[in-house]
Protein backbone atom coordinates (compact mmCIF):
# COMPACT_ATOMS: atom_id res chain seq x y z
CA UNK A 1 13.17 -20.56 -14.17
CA UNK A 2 12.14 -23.22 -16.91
CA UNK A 3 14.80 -21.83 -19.16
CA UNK A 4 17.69 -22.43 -16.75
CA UNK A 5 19.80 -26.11 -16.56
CA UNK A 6 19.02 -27.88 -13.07
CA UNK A 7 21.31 -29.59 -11.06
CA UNK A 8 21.13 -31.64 -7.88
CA UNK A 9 22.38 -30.88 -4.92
CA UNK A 10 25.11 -33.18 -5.16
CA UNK A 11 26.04 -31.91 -8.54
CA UNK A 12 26.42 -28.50 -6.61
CA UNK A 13 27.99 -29.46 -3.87
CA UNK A 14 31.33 -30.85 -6.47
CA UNK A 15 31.87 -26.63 -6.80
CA UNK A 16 33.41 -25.86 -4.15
CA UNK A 17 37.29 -24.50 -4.30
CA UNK A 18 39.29 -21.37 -5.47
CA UNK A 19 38.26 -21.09 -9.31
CA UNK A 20 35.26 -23.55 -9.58
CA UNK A 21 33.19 -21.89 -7.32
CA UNK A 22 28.77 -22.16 -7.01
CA UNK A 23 26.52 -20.73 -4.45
CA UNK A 24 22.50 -21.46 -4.42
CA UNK A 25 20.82 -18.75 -3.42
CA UNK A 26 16.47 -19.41 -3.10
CA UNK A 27 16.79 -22.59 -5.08
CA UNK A 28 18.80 -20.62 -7.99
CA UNK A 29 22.36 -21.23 -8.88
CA UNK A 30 25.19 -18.89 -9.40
CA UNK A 31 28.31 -19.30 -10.62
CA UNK A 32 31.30 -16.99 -8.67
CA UNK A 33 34.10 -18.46 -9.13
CA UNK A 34 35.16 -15.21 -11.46
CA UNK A 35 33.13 -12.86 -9.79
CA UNK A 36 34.56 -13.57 -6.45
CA UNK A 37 37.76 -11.46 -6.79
CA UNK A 38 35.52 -8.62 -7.86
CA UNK A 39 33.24 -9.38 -4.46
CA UNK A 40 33.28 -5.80 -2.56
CA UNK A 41 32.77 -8.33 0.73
CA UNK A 42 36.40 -9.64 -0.49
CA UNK A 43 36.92 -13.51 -2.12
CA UNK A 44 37.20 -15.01 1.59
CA UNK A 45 34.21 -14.65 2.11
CA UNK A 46 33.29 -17.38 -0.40
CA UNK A 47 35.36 -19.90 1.41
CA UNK A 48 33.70 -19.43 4.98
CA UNK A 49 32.62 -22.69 6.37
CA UNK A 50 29.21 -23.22 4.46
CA UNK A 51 29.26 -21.24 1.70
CA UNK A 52 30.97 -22.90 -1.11
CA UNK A 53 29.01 -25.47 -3.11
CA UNK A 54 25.60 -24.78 -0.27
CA UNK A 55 22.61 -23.33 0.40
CA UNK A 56 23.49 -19.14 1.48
CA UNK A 57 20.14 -18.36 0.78
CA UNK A 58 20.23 -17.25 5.21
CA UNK A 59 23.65 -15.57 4.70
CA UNK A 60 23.05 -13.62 1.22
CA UNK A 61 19.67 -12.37 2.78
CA UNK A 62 21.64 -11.55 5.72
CA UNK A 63 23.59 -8.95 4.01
CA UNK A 64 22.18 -8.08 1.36
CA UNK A 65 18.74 -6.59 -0.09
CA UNK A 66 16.88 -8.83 -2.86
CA UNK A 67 17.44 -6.35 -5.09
CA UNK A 68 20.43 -7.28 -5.59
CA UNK A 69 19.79 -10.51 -7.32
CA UNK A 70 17.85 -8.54 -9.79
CA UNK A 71 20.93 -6.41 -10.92
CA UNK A 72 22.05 -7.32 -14.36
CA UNK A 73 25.39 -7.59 -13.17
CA UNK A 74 24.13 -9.92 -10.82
CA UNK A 75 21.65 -11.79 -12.68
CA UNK A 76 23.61 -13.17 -15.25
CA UNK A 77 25.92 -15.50 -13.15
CA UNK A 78 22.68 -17.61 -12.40
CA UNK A 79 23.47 -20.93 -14.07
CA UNK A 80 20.60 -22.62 -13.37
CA UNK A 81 18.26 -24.07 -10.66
CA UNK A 82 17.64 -26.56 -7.86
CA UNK A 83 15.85 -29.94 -9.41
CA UNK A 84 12.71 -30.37 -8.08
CA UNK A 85 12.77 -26.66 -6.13
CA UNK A 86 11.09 -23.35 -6.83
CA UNK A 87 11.40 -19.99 -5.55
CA UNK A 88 10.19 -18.54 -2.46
CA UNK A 89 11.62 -15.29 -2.34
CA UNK A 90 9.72 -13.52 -5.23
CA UNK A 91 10.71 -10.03 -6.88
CA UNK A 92 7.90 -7.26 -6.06
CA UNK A 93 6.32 -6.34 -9.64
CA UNK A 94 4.88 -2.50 -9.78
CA UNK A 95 1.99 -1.81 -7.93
CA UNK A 96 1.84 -4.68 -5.10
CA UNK A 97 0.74 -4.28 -2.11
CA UNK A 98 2.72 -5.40 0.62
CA UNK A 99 1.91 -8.93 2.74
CA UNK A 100 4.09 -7.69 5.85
CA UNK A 101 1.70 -6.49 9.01
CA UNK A 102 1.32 -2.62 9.01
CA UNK A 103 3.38 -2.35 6.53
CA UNK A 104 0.47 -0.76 4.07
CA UNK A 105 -2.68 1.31 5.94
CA UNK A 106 -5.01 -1.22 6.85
CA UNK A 107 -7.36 -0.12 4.13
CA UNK A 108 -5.21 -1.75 1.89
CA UNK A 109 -4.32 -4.93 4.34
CA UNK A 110 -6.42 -7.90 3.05
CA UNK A 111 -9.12 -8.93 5.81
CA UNK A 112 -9.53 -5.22 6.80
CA UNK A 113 -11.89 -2.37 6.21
CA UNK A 114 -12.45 1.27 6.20
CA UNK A 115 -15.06 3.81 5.99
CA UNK A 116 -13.07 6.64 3.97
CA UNK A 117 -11.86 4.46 0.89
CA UNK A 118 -13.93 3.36 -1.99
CA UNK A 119 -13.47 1.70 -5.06
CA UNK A 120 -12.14 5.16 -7.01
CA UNK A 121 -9.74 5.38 -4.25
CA UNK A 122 -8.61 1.47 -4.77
CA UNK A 123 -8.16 1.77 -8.87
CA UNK A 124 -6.30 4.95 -8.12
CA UNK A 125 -4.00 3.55 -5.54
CA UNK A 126 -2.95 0.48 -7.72
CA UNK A 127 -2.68 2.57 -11.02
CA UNK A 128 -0.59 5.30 -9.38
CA UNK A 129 1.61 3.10 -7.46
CA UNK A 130 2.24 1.16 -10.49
CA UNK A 131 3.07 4.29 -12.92
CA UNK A 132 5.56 5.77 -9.70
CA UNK A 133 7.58 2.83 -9.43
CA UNK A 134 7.98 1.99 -13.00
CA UNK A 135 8.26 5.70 -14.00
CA UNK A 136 9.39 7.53 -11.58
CA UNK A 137 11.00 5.82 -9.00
CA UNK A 138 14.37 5.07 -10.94
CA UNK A 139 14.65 9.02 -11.54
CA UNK A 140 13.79 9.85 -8.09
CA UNK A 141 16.61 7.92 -6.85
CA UNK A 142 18.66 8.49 -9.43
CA UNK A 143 18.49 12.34 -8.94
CA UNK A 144 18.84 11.49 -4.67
CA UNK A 145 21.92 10.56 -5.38
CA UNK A 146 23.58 12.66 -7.95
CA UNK A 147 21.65 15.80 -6.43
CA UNK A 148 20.64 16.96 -9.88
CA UNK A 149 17.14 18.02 -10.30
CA UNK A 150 14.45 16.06 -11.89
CA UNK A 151 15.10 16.00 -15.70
CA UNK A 152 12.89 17.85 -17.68
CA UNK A 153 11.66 14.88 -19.60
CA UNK A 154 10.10 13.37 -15.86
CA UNK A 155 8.48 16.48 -15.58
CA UNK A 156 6.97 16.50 -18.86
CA UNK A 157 5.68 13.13 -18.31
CA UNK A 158 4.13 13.89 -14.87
CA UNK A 159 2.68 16.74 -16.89
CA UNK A 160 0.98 14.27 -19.05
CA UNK A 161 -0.90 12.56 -16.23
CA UNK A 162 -1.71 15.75 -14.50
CA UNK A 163 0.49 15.07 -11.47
CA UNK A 164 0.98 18.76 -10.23
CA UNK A 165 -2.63 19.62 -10.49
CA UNK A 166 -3.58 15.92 -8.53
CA UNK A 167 -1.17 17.34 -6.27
CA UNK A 168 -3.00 20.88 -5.64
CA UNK A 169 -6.12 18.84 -4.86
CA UNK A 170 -9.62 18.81 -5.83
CA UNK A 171 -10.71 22.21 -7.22
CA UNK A 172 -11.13 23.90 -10.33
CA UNK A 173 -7.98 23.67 -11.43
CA UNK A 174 -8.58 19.92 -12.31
CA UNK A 175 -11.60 20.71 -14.96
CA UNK A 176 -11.35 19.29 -18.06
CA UNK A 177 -8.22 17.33 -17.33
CA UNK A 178 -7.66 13.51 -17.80
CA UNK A 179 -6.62 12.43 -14.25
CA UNK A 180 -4.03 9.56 -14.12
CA UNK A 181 -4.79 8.01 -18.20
CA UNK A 182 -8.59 8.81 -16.91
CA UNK A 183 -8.14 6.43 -14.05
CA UNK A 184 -10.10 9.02 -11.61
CA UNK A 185 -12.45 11.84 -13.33
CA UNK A 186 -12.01 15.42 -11.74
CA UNK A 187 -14.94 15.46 -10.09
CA UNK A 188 -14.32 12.39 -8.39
CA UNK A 189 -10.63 13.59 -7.17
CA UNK A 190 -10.90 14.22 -3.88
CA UNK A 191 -8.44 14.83 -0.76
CA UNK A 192 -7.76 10.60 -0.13
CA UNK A 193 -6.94 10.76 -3.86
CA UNK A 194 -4.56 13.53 -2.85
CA UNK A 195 -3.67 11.90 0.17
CA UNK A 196 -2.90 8.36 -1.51
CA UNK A 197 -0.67 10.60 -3.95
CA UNK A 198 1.33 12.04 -1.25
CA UNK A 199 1.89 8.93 0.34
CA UNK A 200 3.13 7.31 -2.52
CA UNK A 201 5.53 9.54 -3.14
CA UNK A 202 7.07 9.40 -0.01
CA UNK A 203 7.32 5.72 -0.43
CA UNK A 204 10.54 5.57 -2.22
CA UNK A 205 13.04 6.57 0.44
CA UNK A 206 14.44 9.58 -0.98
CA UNK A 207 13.38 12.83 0.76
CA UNK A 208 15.31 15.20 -1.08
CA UNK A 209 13.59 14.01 -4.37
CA UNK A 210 10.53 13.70 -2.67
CA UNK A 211 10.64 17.81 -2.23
CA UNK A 212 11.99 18.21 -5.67
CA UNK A 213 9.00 16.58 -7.13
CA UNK A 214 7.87 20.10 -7.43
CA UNK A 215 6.79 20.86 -4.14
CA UNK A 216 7.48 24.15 -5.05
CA UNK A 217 4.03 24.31 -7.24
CA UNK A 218 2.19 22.30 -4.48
CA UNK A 219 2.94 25.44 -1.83
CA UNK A 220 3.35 28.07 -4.45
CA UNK A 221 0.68 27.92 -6.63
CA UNK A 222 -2.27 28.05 -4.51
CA UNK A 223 -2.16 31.59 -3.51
CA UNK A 224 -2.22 32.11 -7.26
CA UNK A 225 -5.41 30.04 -8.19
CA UNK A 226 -6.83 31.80 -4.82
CA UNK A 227 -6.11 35.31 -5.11
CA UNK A 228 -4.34 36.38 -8.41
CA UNK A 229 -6.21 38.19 -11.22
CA UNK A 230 -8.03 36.74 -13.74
CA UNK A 231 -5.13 37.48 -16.41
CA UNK A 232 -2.59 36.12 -14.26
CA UNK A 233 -3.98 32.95 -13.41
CA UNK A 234 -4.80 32.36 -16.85
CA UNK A 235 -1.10 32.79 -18.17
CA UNK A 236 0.82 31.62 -14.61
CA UNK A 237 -1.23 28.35 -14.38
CA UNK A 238 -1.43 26.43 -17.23
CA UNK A 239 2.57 27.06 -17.94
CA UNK A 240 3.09 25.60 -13.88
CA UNK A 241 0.49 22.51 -14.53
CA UNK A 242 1.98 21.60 -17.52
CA UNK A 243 5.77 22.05 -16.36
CA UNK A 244 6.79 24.42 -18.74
CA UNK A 245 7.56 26.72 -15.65
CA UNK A 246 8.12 26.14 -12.24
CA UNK A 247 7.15 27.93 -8.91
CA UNK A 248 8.42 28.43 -5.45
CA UNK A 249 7.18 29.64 -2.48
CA UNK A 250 9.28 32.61 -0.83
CA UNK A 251 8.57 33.37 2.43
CA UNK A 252 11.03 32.35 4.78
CA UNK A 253 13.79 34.59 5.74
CA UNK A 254 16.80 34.43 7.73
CA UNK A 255 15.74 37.31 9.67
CA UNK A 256 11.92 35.56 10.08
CA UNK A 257 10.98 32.26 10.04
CA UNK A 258 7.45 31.15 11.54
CA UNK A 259 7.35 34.64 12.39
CA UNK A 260 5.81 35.90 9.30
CA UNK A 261 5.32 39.13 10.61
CA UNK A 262 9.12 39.69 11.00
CA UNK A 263 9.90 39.47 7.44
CA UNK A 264 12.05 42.35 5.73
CA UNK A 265 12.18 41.68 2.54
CA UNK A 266 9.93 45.30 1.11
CA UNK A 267 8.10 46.82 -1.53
CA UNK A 268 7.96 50.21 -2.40
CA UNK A 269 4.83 51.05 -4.26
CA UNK A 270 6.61 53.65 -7.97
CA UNK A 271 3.48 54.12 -10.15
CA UNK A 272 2.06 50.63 -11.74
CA UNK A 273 5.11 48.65 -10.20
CA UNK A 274 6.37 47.22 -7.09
CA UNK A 275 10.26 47.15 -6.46
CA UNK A 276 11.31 44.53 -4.12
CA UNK A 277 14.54 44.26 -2.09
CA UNK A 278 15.42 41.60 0.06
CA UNK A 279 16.44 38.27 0.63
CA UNK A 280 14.66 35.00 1.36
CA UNK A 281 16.11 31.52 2.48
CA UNK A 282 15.86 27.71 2.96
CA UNK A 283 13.56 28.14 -0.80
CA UNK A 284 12.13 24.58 -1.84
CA UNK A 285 13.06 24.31 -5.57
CA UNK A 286 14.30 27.84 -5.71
CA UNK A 287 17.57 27.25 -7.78
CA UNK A 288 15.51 26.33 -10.67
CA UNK A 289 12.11 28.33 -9.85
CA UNK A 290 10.64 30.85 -12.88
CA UNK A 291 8.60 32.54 -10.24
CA UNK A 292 8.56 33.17 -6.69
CA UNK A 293 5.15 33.31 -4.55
CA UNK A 294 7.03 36.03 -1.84
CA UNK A 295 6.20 37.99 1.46
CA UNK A 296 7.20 41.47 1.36
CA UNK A 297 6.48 44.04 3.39
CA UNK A 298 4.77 47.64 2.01
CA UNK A 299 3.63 50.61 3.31
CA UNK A 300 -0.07 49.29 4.42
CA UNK A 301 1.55 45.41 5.98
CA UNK A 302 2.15 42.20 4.43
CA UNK A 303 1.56 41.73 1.40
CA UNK A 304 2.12 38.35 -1.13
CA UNK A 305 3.76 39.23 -4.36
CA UNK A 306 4.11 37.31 -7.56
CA UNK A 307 8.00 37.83 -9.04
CA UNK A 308 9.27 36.30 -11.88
CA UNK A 309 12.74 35.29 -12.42
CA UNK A 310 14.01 38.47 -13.86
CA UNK A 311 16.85 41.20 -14.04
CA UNK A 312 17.69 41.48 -10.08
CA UNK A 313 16.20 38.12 -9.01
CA UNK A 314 19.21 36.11 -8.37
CA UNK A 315 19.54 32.16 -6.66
CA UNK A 316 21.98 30.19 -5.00
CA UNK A 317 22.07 26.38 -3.77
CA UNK A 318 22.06 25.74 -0.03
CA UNK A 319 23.56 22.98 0.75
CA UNK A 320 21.64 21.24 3.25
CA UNK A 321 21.70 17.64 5.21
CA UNK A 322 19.35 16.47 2.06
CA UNK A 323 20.11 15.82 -1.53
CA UNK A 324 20.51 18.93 -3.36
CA UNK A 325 17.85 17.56 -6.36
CA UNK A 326 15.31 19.39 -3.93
CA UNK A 327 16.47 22.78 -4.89
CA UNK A 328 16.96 24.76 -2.10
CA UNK A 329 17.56 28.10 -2.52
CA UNK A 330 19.01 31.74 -0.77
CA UNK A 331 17.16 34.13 -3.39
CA UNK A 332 18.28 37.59 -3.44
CA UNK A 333 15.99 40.38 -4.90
CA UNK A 334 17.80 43.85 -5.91
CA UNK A 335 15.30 46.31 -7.11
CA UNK A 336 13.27 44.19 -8.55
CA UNK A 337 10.52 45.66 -10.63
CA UNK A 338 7.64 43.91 -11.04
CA UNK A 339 3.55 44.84 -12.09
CA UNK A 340 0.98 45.65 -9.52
CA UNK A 341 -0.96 43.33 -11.31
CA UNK A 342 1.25 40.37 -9.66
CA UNK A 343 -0.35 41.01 -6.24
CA UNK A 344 -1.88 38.13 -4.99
CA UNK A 345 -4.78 38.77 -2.92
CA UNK A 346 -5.30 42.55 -1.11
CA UNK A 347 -2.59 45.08 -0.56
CA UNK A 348 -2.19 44.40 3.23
CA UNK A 349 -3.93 41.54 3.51
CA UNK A 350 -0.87 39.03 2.78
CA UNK A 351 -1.16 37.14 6.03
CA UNK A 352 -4.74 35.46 5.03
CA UNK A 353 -2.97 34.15 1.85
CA UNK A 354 -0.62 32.51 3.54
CA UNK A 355 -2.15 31.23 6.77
CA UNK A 356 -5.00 29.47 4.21
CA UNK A 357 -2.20 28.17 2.16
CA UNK A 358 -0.53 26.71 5.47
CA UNK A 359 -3.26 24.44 6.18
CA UNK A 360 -2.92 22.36 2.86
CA UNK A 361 0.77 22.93 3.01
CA UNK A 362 1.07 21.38 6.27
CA UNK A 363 -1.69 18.41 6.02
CA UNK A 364 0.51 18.00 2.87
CA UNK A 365 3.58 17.58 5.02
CA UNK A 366 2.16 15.39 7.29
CA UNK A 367 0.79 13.21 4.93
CA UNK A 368 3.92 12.47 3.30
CA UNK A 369 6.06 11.84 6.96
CA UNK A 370 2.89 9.07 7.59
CA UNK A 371 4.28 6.99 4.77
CA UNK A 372 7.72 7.39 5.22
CA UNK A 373 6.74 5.83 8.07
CA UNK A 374 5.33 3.48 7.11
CA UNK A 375 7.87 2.45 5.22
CA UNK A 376 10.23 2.13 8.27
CA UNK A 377 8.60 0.14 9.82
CA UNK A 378 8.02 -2.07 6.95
CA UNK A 379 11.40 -1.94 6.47
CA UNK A 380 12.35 -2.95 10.36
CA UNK A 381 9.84 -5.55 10.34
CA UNK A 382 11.61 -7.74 7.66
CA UNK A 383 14.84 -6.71 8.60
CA UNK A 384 14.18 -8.35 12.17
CA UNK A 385 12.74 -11.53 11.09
CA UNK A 386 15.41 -12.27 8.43
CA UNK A 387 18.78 -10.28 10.80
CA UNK A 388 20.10 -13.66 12.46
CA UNK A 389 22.34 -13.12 15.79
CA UNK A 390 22.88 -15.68 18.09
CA UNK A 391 21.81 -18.38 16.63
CA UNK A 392 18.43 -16.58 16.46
CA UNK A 393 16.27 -14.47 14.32
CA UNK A 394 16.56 -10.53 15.73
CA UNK A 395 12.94 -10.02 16.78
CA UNK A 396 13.57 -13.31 18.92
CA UNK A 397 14.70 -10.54 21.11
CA UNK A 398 12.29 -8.87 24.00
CA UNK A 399 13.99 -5.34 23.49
CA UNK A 400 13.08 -5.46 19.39
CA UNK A 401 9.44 -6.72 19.50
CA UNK A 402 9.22 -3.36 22.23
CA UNK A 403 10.94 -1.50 19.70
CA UNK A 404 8.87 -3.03 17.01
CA UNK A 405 5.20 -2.17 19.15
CA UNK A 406 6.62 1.21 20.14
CA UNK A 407 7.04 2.22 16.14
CA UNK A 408 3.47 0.24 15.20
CA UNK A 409 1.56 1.96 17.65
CA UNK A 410 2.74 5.20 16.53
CA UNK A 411 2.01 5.07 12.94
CA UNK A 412 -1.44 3.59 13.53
CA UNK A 413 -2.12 6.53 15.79
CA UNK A 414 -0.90 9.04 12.90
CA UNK A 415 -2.60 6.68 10.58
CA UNK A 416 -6.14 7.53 12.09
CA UNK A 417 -5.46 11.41 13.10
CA UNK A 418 -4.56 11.96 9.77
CA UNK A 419 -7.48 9.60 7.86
CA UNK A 420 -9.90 11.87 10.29
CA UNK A 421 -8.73 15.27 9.28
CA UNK A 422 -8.87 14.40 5.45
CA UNK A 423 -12.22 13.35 5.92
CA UNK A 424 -12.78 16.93 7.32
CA UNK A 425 -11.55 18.64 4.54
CA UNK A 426 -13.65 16.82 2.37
CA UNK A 427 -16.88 17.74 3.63
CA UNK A 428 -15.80 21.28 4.56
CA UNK A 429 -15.69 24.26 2.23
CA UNK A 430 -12.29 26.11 1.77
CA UNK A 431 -13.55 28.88 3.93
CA UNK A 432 -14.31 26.13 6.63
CA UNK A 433 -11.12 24.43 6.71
CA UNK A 434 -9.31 27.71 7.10
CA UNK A 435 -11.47 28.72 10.08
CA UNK A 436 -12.09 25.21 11.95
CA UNK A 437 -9.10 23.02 10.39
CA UNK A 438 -5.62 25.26 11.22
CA UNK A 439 -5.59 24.22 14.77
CA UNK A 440 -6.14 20.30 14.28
CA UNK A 441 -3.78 20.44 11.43
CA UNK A 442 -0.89 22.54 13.24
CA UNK A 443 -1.62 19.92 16.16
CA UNK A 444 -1.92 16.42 14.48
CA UNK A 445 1.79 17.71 11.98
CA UNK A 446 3.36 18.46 15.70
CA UNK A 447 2.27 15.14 16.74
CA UNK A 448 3.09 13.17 13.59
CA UNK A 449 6.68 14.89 12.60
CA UNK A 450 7.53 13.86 16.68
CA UNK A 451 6.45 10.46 15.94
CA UNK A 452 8.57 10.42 13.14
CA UNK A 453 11.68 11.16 14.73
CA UNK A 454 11.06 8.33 17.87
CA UNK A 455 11.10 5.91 14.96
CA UNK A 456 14.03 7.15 13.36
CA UNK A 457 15.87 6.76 16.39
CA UNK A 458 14.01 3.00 17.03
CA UNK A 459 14.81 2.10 13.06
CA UNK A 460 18.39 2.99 13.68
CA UNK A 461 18.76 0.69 16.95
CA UNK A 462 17.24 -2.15 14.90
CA UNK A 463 19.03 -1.92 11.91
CA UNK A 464 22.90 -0.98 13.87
CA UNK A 465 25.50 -0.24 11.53
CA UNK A 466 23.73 -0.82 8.78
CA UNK A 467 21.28 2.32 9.51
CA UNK A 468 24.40 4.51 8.91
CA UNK A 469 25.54 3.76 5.12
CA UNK A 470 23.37 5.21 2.61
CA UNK A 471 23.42 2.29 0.22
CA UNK A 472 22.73 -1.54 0.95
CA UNK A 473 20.89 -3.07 3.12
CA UNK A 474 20.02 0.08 6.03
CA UNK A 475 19.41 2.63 3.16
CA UNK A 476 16.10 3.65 4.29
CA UNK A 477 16.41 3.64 7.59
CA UNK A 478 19.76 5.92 6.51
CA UNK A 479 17.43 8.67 4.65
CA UNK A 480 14.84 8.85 6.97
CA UNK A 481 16.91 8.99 10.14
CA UNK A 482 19.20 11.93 8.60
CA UNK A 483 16.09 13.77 6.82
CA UNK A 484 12.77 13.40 9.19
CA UNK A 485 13.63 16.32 10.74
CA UNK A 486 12.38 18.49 8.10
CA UNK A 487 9.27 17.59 9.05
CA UNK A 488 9.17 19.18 12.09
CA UNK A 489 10.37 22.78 10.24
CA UNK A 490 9.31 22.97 7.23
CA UNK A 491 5.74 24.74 7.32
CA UNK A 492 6.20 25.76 10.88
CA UNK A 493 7.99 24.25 13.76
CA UNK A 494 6.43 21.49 16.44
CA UNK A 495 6.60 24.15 19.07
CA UNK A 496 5.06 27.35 16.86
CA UNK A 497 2.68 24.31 15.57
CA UNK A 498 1.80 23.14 19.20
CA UNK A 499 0.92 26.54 20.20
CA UNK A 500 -1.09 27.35 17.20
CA UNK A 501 -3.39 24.38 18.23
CA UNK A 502 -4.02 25.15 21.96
CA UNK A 503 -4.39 29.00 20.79
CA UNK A 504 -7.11 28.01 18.25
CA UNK A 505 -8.50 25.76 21.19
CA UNK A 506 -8.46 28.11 23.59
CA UNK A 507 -10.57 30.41 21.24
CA UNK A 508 -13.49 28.47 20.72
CA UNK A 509 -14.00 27.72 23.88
CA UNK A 510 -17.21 29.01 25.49
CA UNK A 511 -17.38 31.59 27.71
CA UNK A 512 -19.32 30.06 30.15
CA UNK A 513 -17.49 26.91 30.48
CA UNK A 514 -16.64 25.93 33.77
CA UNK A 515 -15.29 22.79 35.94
C-alpha cells in the first residue's frame, strides 16, 4: 500500500466521465477508464448512478469474488490509495484459518476445544493446508477445468512428501518415510492426520480433481499391502507410493454394482496363470491406471486379482457429470493372462478383501463430503452477509437465516458422527474395525452423503443464479450442487449402505433382548 500515490476523495471524485474514469474499491484506487470497454459486465456499467469517481467497494463485492482484485490483469490498474485509509478486506495467505462461524471444525475455531486433536494434529493441519494451497491447489483447478489429469510433475511432488502413503493411513507402509518435510513422524500418523488430509483436499471445490488426486491408490492399494505376496508387495508398492505407477480399483460392473456377488467378469485357472475376460465400469483413475485391483469370478467364488496394464487390458474415458481429470474408466479385459502370483488374498475368499477395504474406502468418502461441506456453508455464510437486495443485506431475511441453521446443524451433526468413528478406528485393531466398524461406517456415509445433498439444494436457493455458472462468484456452490451426488454411490449406495447398518445391528443384538 505504502508504495502506491494517495489521493483524496475529492481528487477522485474529478474522474468521473467516458475516458477518465476511477473507481475505489476497499480504500484502493483503480483506474478503468481503458479497461472499461474490455469490462465482460459491459462499459455502462461504469456510468450507473454511483459508480464513477465513488466508493463500489458494496457493488464490486456484490458481484464479484475478492479474488479478483488479486488477478494480475486486475491488479495493475490500482493507481493508488485512499489518504488516510487502509484496507479492510484482506487477501487469505496459505494456511489461514478461517474467522467466519462454522466455517472451520470447531477444533480449529479460536475459543473452542476438543478432545481428539493435539498439538501433532495442529502443526500438521497448518503445514498441510499451507503446502495444498500453494502447491496444489492451482493444478487441481487447473486440471477441473481442462479435464486433463494431474501432471506428472504434481504427482512427483506429492511423492516427495509422502502424500499417497498419508493417504493409506497409519500402518506399515509409512516406516521409514519423512511425513509432510518431517512435520508428523510415522508413528505419530494416525487416522485425524488422515482425516485432516482428506478434508483438506476436499477444500478446494473441485470434485473431479479431488478423485483424480489418486484415489485410485487410496482404494486400490490396500488389498495389496493386506493380502498380496511378499514379492508383490515389495515391487507393486514402492512404484504406487512414489508415483511412478498408478492403481485402480476394478470392481464395479455394469452388470453388478453393490452387488458384488453379481459380478461376471471370470478367471479361468491354465497352469501358473489366470486369464480374465470381462468388463468393468464407472473405474476411478482407470484411463491412466498401470494396474487394476479387480473382482473376478473363478471356479471356487470371488476372487481379487492383481492385472497389470497389458496386451488385452484396454480403457476408455466415461464421460460423466464431473471433470474428466478424475479418470473414469470402462476397462475391457480380453484374455488377459496374468500370474497366480497376482492373487490377492485366498482363492475364493475375494469378498473379505473387499468388504475390509470398504470400511476405509467409505470413512474415506465421508470424510471428504464433511468438508465440502463445510465449505458451503462457509461459502453461503459470506455470500449472505455481503448479497444486498432490498436495500438489505440477504441474511436480513427470515427464510435465509432458516436456510443458514438448517445447513449448520447438519454439518455439526456429521462433524461429530464422523470425529467419533475416527476415534474408533484409532483405538481398534484392523481386525476390529472390520468386525465392529462396517455397520457405523455404512450408516454415518448414508447419513452424511444425504446431508450433503439438502445443502446443495439450500446453497443453491441462497446463492440463485449465481449457483448455476461454474465460474465467478457461485462457483462452489456450482461444483458441489452438480457433483455431491457421488457421494451417495460411490462405495455403495445410501440405501445398500442403510441396510448394511441395521443388518449389522440387527446381528449383535442379544438374544434375549426383550421390550
Amino acid at each position: 500500500m505504502s508504495n502506491f500515490k494517495q489521493f483524496t476523495w475529492e481528487e477522485v471524485e474529478k474522474h468521473n466521465k467516458e475516458g477518465d474514469l476511477w473507481i475505489v474499491v476497499d480504500s484502493k484506487v483503480y483506474n478503468v477508464s481503458r479497461f472499461a470497454d474490455m469490462h465482460p459486465g459491459g462499459a455502462n456499467v461504469f456510468h450507473m448512478p454511483g459508480i464513477a469517481g465513488k466508493d463500489t467497494t458494496d457493488v464490486f463485492f456484490g458481484l464479484h469474488r475478492h479474488e479478483v482484485l488479486l488477478r494480475p490483469q486486475y491488479a495493475r490498474l490500482q493507481v493508488g490509495v485512499i489518504a488516510n485509509e487502509t484496507e479492510q478486506i484482506k487477501a487469505p495467505q496459505p494456511g489461514d484459518i478461517s474467522k467466519v462461524p462454522y466455517g472451520e471444525p470447531s477444533w480449529l475455531a479460536e475459543g473452542f476445544h476438543s478432545p481428539y486433536y493435539n498439538d501433532s494434529h495442529r502443526k500438521f493441519h497448518k503445514a498441510l493446508r499451507t503446502y495444498l494451497e500453494e502447491v496444489v491447489k492451482p493444478e487441481a483447478e487447473q486440471c477441473e477445468a481442462n479435464g486433463k489429469r494431474i501432471p506428472q510433475t504434481l504427482v512427483e511432488k506429492l511423492a516427495q512428501v509422502n502424500f499417497l502413503a498419508m493417504r493409506l493411513g497409519p500402518g506399515k507402509h509409512l516406516k521409514g518415510k519423512t511425513l509432510l518435510n518431517g512435520v508428523v513422524k510415522p508413528e505419530e500418523f494416525d487416522y485425524f492426520h488422515e482425516l485432516i488430509l482428506n478434508g483438506e483436499i476436499a477444500r478446494f471445490g473441485a470434485r473431479g480433481s479431488l478423485d483424480g488426486l489418486l484415489n485410485g491408490g487410496v482404494i486400490g492399494l490396500p488389498p495389496i499391502l493386506n493380502y498380496g505376496s511378499p514379492e508383490l508387495q515389495a515391487k507393486v508398492v514402492p512404484e504406487v507410493l512414489e508415483g511412478r505407477k498408478h492403481i485402480a480399483l476394478a470392481i464395479t460392473e455394469a452388470f453388478a454394482g453393490s452387488d458384488v456377488g453379481g459380478l461376471q467378469t471370470t478367471a479361468t485357472s491354465d497352469g501358473n496363470d489366470w486369464i480374465i475376460t470381462g468388463t468393468k465400469k464407472w473405474i476411478t483413475n482407470g484411463t491412466f491406471a498401470d494396474y487394476f485391483t479387480t473382482g473376478c469370478k473363478t471356479d471356487t467364488g470371488f476372487t481379487v486379482i492383481l492385472i497389470p496394464r497389458i496386451e488385452g487390458v484396454e480403457t476408455k474415458a466415461i464421460k460423466t457429470a464431473y471433470s474428466a481429470t478424475a479418470g473414469t474408466a470402462y476397462v475391457t479385459f480380453d484374455k488377459v493372462r496374468v500370474p497366480k502370483g497376482n492373487t490377492l488374498g485366498k482363492v475364493g475368499a475375494g469378498m473379505s478383501v473387499i468388504l475390509t477395504n470398504f470400511n476405509h474406502e467409505r470413512w474415506m468418502i465421508t470424510a471428504s463430503s464433511l468438508a465440502a461441506q463445510r465449505k458451503i456453508v462457509e461459502e453461503c455464510l459470506k455470500w449472505s452477509h455481503q448479497r444486498l437486495v432490498f436495500g438489505k443485506a440477504l441474511n436480513s431475511q427470515a427464510v435465509i437465516r432458516h436456510k443458514l441453521g438448517q445447513m449448520i446443524s447438519r454439518i455439526e451433526a456429521c462433524q461429530n458422527w464422523v470425529e467419533n468413528i475416527t476415534y474408533q478406528m484409532n483405538n481398534m485393531t484392523y481386525s476390529e474395525m472390520a468386525s465392529n466398524l462396517a455397520g457405523p461406517i455404512g450408516l454415518m456415509k448414508a447419513f452424511v452423503s444425504k446431508a450433503g445433498r439438502e445443502t446443495a439444494e439450500d446453497a443453491t436457493m441462497v446463492f440463485g443464479g449465481r449457483a448455476l455458472t461454474q465460474s465467478g462468484m457461485g462457483k462452489y456452490v456450482e461444483n458441489f450442487h452438480r457433483t455431491s451426488g457421488y457421494d451417495a454411490i460411490l462405495g455403495g449406495t445410501e440405501d445398500i449402505l442403510n441396510d448394511l447398518g441395521v443388518r449389522q445391528a440387527i446381528k449383535k443384538l442379544p438374544a434375549t433382548s426383550r421390550l
